[in-house]
Every structure is written in C-alpha cells, then in structure tokens.
N, C-alpha and C. Protein backbone atom coordinates (compact mmCIF):
# COMPACT_ATOMS: atom_id res chain seq x y z
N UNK A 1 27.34 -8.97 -5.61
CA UNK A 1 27.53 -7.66 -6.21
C UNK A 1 27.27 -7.80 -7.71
N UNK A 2 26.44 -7.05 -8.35
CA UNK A 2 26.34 -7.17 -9.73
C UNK A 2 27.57 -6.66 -10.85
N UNK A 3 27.12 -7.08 -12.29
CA UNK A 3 28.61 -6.51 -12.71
C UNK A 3 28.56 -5.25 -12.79
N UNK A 4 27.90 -4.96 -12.83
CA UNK A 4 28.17 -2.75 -13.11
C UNK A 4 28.71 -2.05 -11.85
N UNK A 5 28.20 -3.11 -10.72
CA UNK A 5 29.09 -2.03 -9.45
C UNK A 5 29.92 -2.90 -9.15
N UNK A 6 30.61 -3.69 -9.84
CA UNK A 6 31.89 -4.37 -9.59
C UNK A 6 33.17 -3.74 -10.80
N UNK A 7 32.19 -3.28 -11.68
CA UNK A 7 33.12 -2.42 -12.86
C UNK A 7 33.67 -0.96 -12.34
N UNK A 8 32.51 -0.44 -11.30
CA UNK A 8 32.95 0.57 -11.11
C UNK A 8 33.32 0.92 -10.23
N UNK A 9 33.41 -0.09 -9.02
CA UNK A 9 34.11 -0.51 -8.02
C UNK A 9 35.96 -0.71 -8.74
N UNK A 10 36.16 -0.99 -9.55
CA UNK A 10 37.40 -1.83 -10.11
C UNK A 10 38.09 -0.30 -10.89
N UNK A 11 36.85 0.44 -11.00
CA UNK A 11 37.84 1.94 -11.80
C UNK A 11 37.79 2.75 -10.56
N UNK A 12 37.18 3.00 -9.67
CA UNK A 12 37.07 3.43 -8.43
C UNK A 12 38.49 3.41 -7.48
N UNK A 13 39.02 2.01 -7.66
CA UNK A 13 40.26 1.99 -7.12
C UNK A 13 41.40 2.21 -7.44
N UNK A 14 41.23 2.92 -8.56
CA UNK A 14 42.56 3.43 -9.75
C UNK A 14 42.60 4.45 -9.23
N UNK A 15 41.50 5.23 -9.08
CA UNK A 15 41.41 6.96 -8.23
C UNK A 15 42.36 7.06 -7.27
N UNK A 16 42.92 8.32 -6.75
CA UNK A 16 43.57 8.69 -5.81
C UNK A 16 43.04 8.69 -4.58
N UNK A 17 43.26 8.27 -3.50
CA UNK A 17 42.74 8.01 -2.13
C UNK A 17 41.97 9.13 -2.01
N UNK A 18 41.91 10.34 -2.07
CA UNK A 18 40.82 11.48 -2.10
C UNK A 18 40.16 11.66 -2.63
N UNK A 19 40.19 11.32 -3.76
CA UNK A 19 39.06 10.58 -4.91
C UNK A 19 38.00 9.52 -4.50
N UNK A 20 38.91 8.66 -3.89
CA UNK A 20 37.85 7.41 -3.33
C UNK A 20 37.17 7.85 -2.48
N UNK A 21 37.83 8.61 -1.68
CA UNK A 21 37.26 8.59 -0.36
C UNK A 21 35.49 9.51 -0.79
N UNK A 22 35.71 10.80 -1.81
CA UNK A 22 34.95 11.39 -1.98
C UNK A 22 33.60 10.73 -2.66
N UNK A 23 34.22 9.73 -3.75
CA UNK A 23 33.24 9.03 -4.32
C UNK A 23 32.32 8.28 -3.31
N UNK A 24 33.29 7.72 -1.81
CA UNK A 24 32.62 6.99 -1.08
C UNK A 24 31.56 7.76 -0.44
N UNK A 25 31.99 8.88 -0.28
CA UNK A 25 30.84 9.99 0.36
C UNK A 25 29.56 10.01 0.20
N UNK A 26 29.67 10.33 -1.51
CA UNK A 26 28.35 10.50 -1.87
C UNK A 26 27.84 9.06 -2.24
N UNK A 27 28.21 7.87 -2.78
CA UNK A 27 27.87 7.13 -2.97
C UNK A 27 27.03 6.22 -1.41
N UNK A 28 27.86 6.56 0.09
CA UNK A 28 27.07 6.10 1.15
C UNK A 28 26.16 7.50 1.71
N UNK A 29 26.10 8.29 1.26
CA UNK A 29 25.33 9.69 1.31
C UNK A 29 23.71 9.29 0.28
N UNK A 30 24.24 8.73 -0.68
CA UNK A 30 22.81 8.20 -1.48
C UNK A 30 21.92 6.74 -1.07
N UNK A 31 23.44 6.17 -0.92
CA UNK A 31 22.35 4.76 0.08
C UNK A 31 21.43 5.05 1.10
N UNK A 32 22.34 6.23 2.32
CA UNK A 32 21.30 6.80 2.91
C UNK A 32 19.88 7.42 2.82
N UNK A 33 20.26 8.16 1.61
CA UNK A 33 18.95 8.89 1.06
C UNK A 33 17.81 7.93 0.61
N UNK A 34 18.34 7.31 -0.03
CA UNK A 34 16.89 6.25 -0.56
C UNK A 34 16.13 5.17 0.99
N UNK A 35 17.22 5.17 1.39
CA UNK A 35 16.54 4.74 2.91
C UNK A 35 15.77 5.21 3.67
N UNK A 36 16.11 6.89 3.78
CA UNK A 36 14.86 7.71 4.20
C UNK A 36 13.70 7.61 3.45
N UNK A 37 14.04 8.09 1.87
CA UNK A 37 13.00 7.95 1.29
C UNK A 37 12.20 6.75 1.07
N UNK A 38 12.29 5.45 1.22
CA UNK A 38 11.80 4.29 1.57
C UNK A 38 10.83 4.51 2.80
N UNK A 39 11.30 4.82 3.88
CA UNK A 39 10.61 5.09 4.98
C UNK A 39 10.10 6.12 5.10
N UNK A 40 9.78 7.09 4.53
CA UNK A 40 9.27 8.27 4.46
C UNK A 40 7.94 7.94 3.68
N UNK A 41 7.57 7.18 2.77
CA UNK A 41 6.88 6.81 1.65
C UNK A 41 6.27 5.37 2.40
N UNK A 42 6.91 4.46 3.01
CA UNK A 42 5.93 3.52 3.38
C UNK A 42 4.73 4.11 4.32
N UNK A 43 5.76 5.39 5.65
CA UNK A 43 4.61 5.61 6.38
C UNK A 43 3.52 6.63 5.62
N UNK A 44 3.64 7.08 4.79
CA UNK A 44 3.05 7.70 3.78
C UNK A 44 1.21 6.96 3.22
N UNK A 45 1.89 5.82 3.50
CA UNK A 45 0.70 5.04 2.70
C UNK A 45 -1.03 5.15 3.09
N UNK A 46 -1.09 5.69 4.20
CA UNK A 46 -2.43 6.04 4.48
C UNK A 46 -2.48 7.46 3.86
N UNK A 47 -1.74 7.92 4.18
CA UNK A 47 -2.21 9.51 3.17
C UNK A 47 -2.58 9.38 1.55
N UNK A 48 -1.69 8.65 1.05
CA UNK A 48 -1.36 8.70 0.00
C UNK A 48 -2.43 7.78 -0.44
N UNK A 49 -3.23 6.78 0.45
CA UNK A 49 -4.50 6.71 -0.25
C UNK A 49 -5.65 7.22 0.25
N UNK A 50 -5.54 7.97 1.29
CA UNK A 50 -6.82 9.15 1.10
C UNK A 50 -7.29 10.18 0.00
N UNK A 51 -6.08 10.47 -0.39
CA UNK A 51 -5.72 11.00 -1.34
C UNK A 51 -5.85 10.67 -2.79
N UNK A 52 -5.84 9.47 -3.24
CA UNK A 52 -6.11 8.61 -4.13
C UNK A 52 -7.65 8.45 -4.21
N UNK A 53 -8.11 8.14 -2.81
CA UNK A 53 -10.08 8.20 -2.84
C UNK A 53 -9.99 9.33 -3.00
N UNK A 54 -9.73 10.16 -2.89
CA UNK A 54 -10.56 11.60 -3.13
C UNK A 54 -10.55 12.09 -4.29
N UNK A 55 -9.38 11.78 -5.11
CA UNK A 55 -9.02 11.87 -6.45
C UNK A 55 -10.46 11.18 -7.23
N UNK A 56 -10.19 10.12 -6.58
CA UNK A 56 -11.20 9.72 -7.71
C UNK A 56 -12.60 9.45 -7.19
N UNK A 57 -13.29 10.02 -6.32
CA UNK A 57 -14.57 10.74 -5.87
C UNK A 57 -14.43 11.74 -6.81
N UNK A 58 -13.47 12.73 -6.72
CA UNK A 58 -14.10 14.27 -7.37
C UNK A 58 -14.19 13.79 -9.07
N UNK A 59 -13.07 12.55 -9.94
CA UNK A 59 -13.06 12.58 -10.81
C UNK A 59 -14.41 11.76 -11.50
N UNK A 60 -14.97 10.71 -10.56
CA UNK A 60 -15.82 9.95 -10.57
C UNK A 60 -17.35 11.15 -10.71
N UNK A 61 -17.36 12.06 -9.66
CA UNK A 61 -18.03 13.44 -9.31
C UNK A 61 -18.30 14.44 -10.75
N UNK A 62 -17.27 14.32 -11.28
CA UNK A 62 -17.43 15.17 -12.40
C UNK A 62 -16.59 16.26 -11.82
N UNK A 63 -15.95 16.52 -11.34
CA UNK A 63 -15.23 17.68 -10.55
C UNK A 63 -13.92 17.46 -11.33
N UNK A 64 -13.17 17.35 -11.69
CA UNK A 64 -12.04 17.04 -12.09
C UNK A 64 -12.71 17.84 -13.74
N UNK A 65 -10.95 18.18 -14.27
CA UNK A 65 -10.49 18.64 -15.80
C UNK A 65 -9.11 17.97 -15.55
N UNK A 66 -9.04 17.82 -17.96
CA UNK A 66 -7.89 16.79 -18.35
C UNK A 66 -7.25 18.50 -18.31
N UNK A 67 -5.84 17.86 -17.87
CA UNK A 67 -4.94 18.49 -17.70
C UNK A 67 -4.24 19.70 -19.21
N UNK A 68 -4.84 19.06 -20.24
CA UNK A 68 -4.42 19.68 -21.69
C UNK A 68 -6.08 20.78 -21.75
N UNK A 69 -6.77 20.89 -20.88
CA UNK A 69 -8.01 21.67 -20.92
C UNK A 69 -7.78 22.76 -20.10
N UNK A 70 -6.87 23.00 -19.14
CA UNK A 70 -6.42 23.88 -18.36
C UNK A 70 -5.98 25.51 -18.90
C-alpha cells in the first residue's frame, strides 16, 4: 500500500462507521469504474486505430484544418 492511501486509510478510520462505510462506497464504486473503463478501451483498440489512419490520410490528404482556423 503506498503512503498516501495508508494516510488516508488512517483518517478514514477516525470517521464514524457511516462515514466509512460511505467513503467505502464510492471509493470501491471507482475501482470499479476504472475497470470498466480499462476494458472498454482495450477492446476499443481496433477502432481507435482506424480512426487514427483515417485521421491522418485526410490530414496527410490535405483535408484537415488547425483547429485555431475554424
């Protein structure tokens, strides 16, 4: 465990049991989330470089404008 979530692990338990419990909520509510989003984004990876060639076909193309020209 590193020191920052052992610090706040250590003020965490000063809280009132409904306190903890709530902090625990969201805190295993966000572990979850980045887990989806991990797996949501690996299977992603063929899109996300089709997408990337095409980007840079059209920019390579001359098809593309810088964003401050808009």
């Amino acid at each position: 465990m590193t020191q920052a979530l052992t610090s706040a692990v250590a003020v965490a338990t000063k809280l009132p049991p409904e306190e903890q419990d709530v902090l625990a909520a969201i805190l295993l509510e966000e572990i979850a989330s980045e887990q989806r989003w991990s797996v949501s984004f690996a299977r992603s990876e063929t899109v996300l470089e089709a997408l990337a060639s095409e980007a840079l076909a059209d920019f390579v193309a001359g098809k593309t404008k810088p964003l401050d020209n808009l």
